[in-house]
Protein backbone atom coordinates (compact mmCIF):
# COMPACT_ATOMS: atom_id res chain seq x y z
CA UNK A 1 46.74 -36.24 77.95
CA UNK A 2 48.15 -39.04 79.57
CA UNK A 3 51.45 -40.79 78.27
CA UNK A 4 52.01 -44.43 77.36
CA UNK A 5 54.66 -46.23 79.27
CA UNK A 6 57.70 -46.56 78.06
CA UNK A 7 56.98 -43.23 75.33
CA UNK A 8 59.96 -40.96 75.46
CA UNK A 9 58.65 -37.91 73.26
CA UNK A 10 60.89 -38.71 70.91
CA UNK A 11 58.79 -39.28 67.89
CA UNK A 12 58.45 -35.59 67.41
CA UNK A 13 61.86 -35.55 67.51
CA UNK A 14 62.59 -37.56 64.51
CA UNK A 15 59.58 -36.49 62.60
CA UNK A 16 60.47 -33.15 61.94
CA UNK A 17 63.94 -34.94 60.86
CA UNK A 18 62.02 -37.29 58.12
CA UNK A 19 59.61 -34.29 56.76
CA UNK A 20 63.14 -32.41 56.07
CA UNK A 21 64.31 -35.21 54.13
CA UNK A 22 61.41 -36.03 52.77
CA UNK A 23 61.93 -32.30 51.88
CA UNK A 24 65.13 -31.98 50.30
CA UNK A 25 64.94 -35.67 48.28
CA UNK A 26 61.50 -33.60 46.92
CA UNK A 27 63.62 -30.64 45.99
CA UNK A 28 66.48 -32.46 44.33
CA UNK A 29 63.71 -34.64 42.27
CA UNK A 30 62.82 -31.28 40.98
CA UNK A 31 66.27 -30.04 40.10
CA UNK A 32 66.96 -33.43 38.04
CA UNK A 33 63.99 -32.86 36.78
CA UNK A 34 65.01 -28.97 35.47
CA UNK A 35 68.63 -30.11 34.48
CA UNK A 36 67.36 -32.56 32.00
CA UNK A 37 64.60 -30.33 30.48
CA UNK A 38 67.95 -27.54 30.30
CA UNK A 39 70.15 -30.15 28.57
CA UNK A 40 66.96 -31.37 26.43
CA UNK A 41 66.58 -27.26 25.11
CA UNK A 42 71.03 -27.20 25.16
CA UNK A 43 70.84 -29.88 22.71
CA UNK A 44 67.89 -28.34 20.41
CA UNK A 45 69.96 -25.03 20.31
CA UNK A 46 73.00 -26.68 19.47
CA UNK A 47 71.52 -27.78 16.10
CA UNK A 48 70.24 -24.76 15.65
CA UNK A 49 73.29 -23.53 15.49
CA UNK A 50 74.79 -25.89 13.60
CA UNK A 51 72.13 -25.54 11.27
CA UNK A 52 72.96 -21.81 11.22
CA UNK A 53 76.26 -22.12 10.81
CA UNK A 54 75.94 -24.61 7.77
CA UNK A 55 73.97 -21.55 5.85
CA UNK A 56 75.76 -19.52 6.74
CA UNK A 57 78.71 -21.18 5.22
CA UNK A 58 76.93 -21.81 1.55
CA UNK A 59 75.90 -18.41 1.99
CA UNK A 60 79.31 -17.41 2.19
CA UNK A 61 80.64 -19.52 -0.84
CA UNK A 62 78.13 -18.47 -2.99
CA UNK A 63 79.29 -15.15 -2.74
CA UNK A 64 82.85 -16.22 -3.16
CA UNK A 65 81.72 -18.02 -6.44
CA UNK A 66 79.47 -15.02 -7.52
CA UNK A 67 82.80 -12.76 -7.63
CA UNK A 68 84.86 -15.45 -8.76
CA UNK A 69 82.52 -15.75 -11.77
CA UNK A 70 82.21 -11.61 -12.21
CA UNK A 71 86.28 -12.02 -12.49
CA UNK A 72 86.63 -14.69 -14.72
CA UNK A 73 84.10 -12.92 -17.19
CA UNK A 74 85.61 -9.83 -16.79
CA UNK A 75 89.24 -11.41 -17.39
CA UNK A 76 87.96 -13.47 -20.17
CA UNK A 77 86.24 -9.66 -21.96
CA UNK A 78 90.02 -8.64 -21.38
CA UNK A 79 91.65 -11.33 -23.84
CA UNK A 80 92.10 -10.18 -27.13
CA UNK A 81 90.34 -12.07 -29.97
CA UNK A 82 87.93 -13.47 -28.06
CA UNK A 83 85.03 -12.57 -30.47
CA UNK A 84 83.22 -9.94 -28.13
């Protein structure tokens, strides 16, 4: 092969330089891409959770109020005259 005048090599040079880049703006496409599918599922397990957490509160004052009732009715079959 014969070179052209005035060709110094040096395109091989800086091709192997613009593959890399081309490279590494490829991979960091790909990790925006991950971190917003993460925060997308972050944000549906954080209302699951809230979601959780609301039930599990009602669950937790209905059982309050279920022995709160149990000890007024047993208080109230306590009080004399109270036609029981």
């Amino acid at each position: 092969m014969t070179r052209e005048a005035g060709s110094t090599g040096s395109r091989f040079l800086y091709d192997s330089f613009g593959a890399a880049s081309a490279r590494i703006e490829a991979n960091e496409r790909i990790t925006e891409m991950q971190f917003g599918l993460l925060e997308g599922q972050l944000a549906r397990i954080e209302g699951l959770i809230e979601r959780l957490e609301r039930r599990l509160w009602v669950t937790v004052y209905g059982v309050a109020a279920v022995i709160l009732a149990q000890a007024t009715v047993t208080l109230l079959g306590l009080v004399p005259g109270s036609g029981g």
